[in-house]
C-alpha atoms as a PDB file:
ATOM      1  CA  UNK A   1      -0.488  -6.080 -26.574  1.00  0.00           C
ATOM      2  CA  UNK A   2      -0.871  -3.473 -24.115  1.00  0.00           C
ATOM      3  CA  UNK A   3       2.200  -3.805 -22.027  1.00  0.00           C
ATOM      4  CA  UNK A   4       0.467  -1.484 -19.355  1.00  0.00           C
ATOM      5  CA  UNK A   5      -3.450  -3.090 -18.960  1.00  0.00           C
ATOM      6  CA  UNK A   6      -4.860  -4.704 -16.182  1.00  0.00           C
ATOM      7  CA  UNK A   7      -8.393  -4.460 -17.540  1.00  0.00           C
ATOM      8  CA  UNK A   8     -10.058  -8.018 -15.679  1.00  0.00           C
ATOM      9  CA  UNK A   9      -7.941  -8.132 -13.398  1.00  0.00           C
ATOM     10  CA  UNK A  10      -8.765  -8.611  -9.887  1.00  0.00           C
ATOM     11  CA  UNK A  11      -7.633  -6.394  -7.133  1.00  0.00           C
ATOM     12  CA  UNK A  12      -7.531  -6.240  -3.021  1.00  0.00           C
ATOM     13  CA  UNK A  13      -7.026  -2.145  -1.478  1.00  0.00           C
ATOM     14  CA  UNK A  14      -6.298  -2.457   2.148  1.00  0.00           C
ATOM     15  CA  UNK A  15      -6.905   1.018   3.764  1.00  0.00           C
ATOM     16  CA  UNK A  16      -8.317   1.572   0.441  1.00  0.00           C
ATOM     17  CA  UNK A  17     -11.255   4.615   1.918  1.00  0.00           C
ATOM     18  CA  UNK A  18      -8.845   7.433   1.947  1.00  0.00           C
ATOM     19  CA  UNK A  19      -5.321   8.684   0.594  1.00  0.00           C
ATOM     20  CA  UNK A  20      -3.020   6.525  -0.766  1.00  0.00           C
ATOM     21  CA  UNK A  21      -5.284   3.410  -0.209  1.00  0.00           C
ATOM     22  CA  UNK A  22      -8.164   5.551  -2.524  1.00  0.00           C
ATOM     23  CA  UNK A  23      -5.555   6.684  -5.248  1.00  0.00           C
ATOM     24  CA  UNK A  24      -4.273   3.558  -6.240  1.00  0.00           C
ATOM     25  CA  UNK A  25      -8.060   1.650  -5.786  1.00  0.00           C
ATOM     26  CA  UNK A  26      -9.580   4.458  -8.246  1.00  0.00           C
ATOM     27  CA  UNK A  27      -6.721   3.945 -10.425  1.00  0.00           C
ATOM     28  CA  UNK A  28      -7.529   0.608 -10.817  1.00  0.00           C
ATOM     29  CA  UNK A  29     -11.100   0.869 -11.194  1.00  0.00           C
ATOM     30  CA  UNK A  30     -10.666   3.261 -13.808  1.00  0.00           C
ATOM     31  CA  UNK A  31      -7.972   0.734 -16.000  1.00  0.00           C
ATOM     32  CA  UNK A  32     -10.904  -1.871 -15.426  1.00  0.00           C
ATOM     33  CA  UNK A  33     -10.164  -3.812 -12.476  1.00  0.00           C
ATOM     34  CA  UNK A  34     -12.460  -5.680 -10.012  1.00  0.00           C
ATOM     35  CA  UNK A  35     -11.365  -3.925  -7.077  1.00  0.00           C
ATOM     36  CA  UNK A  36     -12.369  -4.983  -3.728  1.00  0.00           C
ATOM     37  CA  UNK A  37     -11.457  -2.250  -0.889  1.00  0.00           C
ATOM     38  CA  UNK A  38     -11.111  -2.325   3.116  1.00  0.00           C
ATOM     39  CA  UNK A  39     -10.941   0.321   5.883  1.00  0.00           C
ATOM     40  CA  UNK A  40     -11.838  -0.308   9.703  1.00  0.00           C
ATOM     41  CA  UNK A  41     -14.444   2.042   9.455  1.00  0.00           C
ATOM     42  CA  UNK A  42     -17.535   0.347   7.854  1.00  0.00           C
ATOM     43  CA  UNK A  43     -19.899   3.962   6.633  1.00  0.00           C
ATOM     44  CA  UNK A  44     -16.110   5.227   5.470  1.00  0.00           C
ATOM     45  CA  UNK A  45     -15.480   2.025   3.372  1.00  0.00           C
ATOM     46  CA  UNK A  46     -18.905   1.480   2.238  1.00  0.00           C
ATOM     47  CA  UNK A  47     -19.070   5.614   1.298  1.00  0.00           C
ATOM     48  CA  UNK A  48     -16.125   5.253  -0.898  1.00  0.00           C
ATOM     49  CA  UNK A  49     -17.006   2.054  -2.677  1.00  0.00           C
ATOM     50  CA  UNK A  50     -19.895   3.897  -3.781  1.00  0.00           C
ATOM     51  CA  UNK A  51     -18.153   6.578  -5.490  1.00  0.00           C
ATOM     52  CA  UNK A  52     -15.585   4.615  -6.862  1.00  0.00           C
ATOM     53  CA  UNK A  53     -17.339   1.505  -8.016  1.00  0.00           C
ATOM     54  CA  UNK A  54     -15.688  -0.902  -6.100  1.00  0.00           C
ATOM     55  CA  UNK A  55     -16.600  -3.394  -3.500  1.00  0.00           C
ATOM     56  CA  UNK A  56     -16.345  -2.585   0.176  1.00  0.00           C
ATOM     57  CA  UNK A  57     -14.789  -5.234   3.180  1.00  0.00           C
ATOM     58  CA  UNK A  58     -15.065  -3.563   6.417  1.00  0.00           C
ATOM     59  CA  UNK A  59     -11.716  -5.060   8.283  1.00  0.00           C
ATOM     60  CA  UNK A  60      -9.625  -4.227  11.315  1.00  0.00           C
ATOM     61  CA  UNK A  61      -6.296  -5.905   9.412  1.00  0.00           C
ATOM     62  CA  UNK A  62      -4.277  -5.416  13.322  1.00  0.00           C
ATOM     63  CA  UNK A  63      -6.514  -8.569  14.103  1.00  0.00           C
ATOM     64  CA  UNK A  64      -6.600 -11.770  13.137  1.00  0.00           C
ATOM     65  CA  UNK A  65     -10.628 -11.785  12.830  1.00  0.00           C
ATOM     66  CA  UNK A  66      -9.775  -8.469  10.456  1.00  0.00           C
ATOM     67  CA  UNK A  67      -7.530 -10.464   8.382  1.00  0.00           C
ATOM     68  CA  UNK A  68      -9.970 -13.568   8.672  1.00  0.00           C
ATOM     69  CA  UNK A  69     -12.649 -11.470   7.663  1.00  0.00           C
ATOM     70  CA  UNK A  70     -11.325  -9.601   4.652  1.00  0.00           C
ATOM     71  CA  UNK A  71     -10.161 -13.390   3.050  1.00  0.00           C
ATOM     72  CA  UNK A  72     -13.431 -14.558   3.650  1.00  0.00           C
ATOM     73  CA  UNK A  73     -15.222 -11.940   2.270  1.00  0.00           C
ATOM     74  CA  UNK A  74     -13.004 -11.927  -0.881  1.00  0.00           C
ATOM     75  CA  UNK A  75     -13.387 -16.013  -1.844  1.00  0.00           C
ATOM     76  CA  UNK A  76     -16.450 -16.110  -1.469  1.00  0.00           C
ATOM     77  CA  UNK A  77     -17.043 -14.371  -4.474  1.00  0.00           C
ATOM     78  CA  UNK A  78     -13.807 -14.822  -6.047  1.00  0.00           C
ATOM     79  CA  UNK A  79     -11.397 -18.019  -7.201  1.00  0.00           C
ATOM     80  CA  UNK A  80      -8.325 -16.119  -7.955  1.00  0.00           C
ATOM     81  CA  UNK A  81      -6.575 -12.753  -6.892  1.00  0.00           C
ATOM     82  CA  UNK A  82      -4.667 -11.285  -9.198  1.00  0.00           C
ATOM     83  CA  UNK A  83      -3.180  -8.075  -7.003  1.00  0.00           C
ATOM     84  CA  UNK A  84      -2.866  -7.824  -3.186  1.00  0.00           C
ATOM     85  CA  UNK A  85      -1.983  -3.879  -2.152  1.00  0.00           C
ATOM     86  CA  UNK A  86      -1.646  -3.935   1.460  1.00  0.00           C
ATOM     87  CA  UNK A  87      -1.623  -0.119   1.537  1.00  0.00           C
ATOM     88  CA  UNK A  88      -3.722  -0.277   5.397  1.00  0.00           C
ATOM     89  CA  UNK A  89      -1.434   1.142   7.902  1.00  0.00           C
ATOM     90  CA  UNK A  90      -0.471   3.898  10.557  1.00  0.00           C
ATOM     91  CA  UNK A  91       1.973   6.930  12.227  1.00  0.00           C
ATOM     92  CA  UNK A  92       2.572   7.746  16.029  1.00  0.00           C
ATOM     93  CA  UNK A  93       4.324  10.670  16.626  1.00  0.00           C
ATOM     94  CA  UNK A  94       5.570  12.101  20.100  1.00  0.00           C
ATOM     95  CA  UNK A  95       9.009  13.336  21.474  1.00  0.00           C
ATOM     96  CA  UNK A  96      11.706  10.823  22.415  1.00  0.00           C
ATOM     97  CA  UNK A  97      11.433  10.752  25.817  1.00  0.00           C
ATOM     98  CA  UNK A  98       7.450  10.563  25.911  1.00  0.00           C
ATOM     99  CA  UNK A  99       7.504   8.199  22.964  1.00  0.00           C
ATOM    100  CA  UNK A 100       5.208   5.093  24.265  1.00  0.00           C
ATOM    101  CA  UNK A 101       5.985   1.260  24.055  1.00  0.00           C
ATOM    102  CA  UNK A 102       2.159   1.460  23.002  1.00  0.00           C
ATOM    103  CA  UNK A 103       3.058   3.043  19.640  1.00  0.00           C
ATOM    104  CA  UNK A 104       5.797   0.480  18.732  1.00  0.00           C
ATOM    105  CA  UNK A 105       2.733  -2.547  19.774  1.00  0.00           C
ATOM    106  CA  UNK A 106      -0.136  -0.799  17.290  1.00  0.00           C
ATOM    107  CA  UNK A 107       2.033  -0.006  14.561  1.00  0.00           C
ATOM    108  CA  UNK A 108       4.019  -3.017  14.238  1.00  0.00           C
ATOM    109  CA  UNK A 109       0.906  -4.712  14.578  1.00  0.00           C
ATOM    110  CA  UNK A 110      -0.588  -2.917  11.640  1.00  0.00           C
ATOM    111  CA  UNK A 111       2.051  -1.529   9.673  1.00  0.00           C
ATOM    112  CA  UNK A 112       3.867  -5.405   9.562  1.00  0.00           C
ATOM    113  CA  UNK A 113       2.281  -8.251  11.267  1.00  0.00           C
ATOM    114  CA  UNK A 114      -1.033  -6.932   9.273  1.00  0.00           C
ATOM    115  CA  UNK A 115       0.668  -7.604   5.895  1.00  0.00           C
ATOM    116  CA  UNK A 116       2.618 -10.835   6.571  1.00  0.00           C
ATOM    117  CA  UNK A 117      -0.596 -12.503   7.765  1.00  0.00           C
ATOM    118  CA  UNK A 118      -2.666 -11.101   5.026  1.00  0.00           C
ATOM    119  CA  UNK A 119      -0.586 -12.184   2.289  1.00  0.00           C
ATOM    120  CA  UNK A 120      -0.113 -15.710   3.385  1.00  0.00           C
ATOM    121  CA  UNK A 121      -4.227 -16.271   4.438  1.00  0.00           C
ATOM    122  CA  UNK A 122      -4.241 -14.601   0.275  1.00  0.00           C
ATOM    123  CA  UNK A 123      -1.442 -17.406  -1.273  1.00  0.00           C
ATOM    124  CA  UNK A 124      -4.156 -19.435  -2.327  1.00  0.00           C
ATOM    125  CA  UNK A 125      -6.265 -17.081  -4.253  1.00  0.00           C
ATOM    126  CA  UNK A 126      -2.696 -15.693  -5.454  1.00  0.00           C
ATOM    127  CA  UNK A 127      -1.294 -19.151  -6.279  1.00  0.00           C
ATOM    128  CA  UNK A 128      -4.083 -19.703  -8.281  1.00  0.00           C
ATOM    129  CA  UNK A 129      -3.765 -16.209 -10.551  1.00  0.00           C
ATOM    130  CA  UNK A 130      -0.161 -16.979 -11.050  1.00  0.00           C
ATOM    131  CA  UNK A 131       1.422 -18.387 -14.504  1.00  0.00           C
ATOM    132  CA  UNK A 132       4.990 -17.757 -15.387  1.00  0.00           C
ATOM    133  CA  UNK A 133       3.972 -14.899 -18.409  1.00  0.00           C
ATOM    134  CA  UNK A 134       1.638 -12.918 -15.956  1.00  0.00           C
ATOM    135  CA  UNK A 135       2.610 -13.462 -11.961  1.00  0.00           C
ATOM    136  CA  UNK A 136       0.693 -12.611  -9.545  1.00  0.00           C
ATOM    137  CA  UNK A 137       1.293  -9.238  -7.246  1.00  0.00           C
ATOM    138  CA  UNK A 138       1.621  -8.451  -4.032  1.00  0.00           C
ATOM    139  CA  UNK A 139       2.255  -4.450  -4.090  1.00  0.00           C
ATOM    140  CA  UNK A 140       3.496  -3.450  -0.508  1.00  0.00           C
ATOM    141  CA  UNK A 141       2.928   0.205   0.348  1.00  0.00           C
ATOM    142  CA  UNK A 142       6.291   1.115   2.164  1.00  0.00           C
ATOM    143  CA  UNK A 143       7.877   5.448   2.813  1.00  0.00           C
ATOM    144  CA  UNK A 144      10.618   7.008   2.187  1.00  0.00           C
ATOM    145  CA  UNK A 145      10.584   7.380   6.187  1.00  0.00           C
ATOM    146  CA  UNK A 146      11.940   3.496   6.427  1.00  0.00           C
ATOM    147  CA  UNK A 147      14.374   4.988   3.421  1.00  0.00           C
ATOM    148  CA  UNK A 148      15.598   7.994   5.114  1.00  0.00           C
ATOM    149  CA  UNK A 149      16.130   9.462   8.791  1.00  0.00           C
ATOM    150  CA  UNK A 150      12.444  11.341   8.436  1.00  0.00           C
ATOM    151  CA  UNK A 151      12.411  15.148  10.395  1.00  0.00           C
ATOM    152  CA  UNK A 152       9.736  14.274  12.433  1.00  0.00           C
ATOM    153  CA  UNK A 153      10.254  12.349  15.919  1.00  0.00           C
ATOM    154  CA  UNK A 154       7.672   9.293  14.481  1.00  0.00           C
ATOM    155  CA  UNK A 155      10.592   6.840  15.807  1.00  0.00           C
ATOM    156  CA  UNK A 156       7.759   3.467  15.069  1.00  0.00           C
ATOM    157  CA  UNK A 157       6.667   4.679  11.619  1.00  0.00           C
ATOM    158  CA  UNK A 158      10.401   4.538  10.388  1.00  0.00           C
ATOM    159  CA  UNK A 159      11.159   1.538  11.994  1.00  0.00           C
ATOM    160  CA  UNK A 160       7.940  -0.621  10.910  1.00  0.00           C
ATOM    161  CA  UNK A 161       8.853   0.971   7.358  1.00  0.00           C
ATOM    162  CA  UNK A 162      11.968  -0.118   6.930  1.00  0.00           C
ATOM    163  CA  UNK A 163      10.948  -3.743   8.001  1.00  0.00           C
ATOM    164  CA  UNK A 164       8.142  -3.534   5.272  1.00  0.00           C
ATOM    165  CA  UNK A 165      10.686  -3.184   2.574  1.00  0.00           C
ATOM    166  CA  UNK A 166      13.158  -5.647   3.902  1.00  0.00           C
ATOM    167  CA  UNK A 167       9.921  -8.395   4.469  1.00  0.00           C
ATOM    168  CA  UNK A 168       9.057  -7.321   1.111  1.00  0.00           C
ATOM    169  CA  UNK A 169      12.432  -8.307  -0.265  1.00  0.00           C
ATOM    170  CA  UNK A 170      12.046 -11.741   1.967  1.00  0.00           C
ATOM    171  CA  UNK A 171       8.870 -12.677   0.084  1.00  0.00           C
ATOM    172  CA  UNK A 172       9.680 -11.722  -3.009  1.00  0.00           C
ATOM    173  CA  UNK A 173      12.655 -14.020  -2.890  1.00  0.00           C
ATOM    174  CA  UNK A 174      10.427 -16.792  -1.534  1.00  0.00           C
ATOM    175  CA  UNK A 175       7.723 -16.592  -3.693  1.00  0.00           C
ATOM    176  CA  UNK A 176       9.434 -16.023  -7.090  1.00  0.00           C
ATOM    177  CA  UNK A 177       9.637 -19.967  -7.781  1.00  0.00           C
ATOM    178  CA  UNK A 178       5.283 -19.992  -7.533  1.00  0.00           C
ATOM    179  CA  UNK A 179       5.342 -16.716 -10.032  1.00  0.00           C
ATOM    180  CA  UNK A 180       4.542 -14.244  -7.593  1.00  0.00           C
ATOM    181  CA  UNK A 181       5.995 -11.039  -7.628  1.00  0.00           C
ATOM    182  CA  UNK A 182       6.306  -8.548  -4.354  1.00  0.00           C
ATOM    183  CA  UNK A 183       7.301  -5.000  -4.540  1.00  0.00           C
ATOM    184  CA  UNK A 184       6.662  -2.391  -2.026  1.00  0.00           C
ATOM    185  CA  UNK A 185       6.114   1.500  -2.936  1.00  0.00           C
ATOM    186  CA  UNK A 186       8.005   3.998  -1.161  1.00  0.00           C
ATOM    187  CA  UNK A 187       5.869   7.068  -1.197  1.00  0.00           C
ATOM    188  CA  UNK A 188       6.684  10.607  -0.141  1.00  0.00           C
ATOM    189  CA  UNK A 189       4.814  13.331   0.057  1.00  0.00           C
ATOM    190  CA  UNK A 190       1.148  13.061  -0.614  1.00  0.00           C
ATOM    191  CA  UNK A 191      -2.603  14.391   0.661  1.00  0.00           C
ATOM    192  CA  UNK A 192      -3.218  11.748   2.810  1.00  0.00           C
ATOM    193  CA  UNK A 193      -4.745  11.666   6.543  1.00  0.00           C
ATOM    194  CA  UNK A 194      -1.453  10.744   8.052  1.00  0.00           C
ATOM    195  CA  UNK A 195       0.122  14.361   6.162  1.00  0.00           C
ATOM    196  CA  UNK A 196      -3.328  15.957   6.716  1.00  0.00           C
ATOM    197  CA  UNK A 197      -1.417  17.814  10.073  1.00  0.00           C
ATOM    198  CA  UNK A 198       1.147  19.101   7.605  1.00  0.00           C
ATOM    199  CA  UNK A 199      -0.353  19.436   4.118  1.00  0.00           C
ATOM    200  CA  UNK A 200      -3.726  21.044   5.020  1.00  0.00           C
ATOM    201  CA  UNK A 201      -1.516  24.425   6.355  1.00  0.00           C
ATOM    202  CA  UNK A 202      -0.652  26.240   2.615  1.00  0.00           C
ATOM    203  CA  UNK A 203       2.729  27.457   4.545  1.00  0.00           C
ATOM    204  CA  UNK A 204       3.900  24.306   5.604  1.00  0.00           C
ATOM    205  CA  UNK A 205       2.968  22.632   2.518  1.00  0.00           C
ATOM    206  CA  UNK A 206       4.472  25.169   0.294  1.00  0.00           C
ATOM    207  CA  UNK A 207       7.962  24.667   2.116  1.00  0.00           C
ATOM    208  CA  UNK A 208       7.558  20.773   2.107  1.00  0.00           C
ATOM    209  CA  UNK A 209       6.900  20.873  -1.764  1.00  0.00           C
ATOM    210  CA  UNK A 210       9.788  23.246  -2.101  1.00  0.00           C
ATOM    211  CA  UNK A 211      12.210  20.414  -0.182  1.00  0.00           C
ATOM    212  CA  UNK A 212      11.088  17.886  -3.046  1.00  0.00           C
ATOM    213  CA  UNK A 213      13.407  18.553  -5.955  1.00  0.00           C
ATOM    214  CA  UNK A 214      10.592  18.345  -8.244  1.00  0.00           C
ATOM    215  CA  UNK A 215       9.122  20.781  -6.739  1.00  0.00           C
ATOM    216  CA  UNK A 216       6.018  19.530  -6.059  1.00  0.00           C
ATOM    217  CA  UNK A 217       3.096  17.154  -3.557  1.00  0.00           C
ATOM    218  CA  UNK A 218       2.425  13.819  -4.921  1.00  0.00           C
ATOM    219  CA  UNK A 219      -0.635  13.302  -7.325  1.00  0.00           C
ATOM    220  CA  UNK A 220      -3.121  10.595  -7.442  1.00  0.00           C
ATOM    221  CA  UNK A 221      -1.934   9.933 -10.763  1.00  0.00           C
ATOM    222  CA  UNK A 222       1.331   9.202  -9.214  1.00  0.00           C
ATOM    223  CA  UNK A 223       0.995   6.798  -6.638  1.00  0.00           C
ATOM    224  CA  UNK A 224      -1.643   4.466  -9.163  1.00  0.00           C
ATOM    225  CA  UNK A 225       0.463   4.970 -12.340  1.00  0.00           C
ATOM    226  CA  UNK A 226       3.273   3.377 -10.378  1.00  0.00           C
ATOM    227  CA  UNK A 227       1.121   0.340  -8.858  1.00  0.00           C
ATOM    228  CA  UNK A 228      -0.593  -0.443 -12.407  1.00  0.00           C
ATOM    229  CA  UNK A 229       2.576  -0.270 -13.851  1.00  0.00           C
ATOM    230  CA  UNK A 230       3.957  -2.571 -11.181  1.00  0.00           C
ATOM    231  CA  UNK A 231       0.528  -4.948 -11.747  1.00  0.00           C
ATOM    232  CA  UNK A 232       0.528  -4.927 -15.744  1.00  0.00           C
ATOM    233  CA  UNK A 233       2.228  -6.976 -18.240  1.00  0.00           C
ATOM    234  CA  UNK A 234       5.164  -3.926 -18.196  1.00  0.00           C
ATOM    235  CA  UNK A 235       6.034  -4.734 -14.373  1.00  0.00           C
ATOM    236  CA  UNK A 236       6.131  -8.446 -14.576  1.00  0.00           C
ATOM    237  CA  UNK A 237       9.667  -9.205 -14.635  1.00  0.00           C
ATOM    238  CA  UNK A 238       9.916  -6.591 -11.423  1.00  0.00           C
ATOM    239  CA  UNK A 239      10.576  -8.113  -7.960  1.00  0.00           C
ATOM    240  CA  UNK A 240      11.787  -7.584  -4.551  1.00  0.00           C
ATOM    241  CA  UNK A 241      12.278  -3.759  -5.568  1.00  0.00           C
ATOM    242  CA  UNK A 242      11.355  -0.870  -3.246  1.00  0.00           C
ATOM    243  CA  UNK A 243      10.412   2.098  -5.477  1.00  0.00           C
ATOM    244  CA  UNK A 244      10.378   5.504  -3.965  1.00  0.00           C
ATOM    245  CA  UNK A 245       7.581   7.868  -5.240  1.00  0.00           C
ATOM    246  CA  UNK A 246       8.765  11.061  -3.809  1.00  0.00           C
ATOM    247  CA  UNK A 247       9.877  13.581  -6.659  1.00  0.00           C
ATOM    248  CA  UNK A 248      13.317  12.798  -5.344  1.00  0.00           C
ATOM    249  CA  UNK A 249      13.309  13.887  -1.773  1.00  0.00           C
ATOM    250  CA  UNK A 250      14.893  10.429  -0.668  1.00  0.00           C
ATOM    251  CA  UNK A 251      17.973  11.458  -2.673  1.00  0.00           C
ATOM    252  CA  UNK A 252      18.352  14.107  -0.296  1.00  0.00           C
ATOM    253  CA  UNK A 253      19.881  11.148   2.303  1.00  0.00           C
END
């Protein structure tokens, strides 16, 4: 047995066009998944699905007719879901006293009402993957920012973080009796559009790769290693556990 395959299995990428989202969808592909990706932004989605080898669902998950639309879209062609990675979210940065109520609205929108509703409209399809040997998984894409007290002034990123790992946690202890599992990743640093601003400027990223005591920006490798691991035989036993994937920079406090 190959305590680490999840060749057949079938697989849902939220924000799955670009960065993390893209990582851990190619990952999949590549261990012989049926991966099914969405993005709000249908060319981006579609242009990616391509490459990859995937199926593309162009979805707004901040609205209900995303969420509506990403279900539908996903049994219709399938009877069971085996993962659920709701990796689609978003950052809002600004100084404290120009911070905007606006920022708190669209990111707890996105960053937590998207994945509650998502996962429940997905219990069905999950319910029907699960048996007690091989659960099903709900993989919640979390940071080290709802970890730590984060450097930048991105007060509604930490915050809808932190509530990501603690709803994690809440489903994972209510689902457990149907054989689901739910874990969330904590990522740190990695080439992503929301680190673009930082990462894309070879001083800046040199000095953020020197704060990570490994010494080094996240890989690809990284971020899907740890979400097959967390889908395969090897992670079944695994639940209501918030995993940082940061090269140690959350031990930093």
């Amino acid at each position: 047995m190959n305590l680490f395959s999840v060749e057949g299995k079938t697989v849902v990428v939220t924000g799955g066009s670009r960065g993390i989202g893209r990582m851990i969808a190619e990952g999949f592909v590549q261990a012989g998944a049926k991966v099914y990706i969405s993005s709000r932004k249908a060319a981006e989605v579609e242009k990616t699905a391509a490459e990859l080898g995937c199926v593309a669902v162009p979805a707004d998950l901040s609205t209900p007719q995303g969420v509506a639309a990403l279900h539908e879209a996903v049994s219709a062609a399938e009877d069971r879901l085996d993962v659920l990675v709701n990796n689609a979210g978003a950052t809002w940065g600004a100084p404290l006293e120009d911070y905007p109520e606006s920022a708190f609205d669209k990111l707890w929108g996105v960053n937590v009402k998207g994945v509650f509703f998502l996962t429940r409209r997905f219990l069905p399809l999950l319910r029907a993957a699960a048996t007690p040997g091989d659960p099903a998984r709900v993989i919640n894409i979390g940071s080290i920012d709802g970890i730590r007290v984060p450097g930048l002034d991105s007060f509604a990123y930490s915050s809808t973080k932190a509530a990501v790992h603690m709803l994690t946690r809440h489903l994972a202890h209510r689902l457990a009796g149907e054989s689901i599992t739910v874990n969330a990743i904590a990522p740190g640093p990695f080439d992503s559009k929301m680190m673009a601003f930082a990462l894309d400027d070879p001083a800046t990223r040199d000095r953020i790769a020197s704060d990570v005591p490994l010494g080094r920006i996240g890989r690809p490798e990284d971020m899907a290693g740890t979400a097959i691991f967390l889908a395969s035989r090897a992670g079944s036993y695994l639940t209501g556990a918030v995993i940082p994937v940061d090269g140690g920079l959350s031990t930093h406090g």
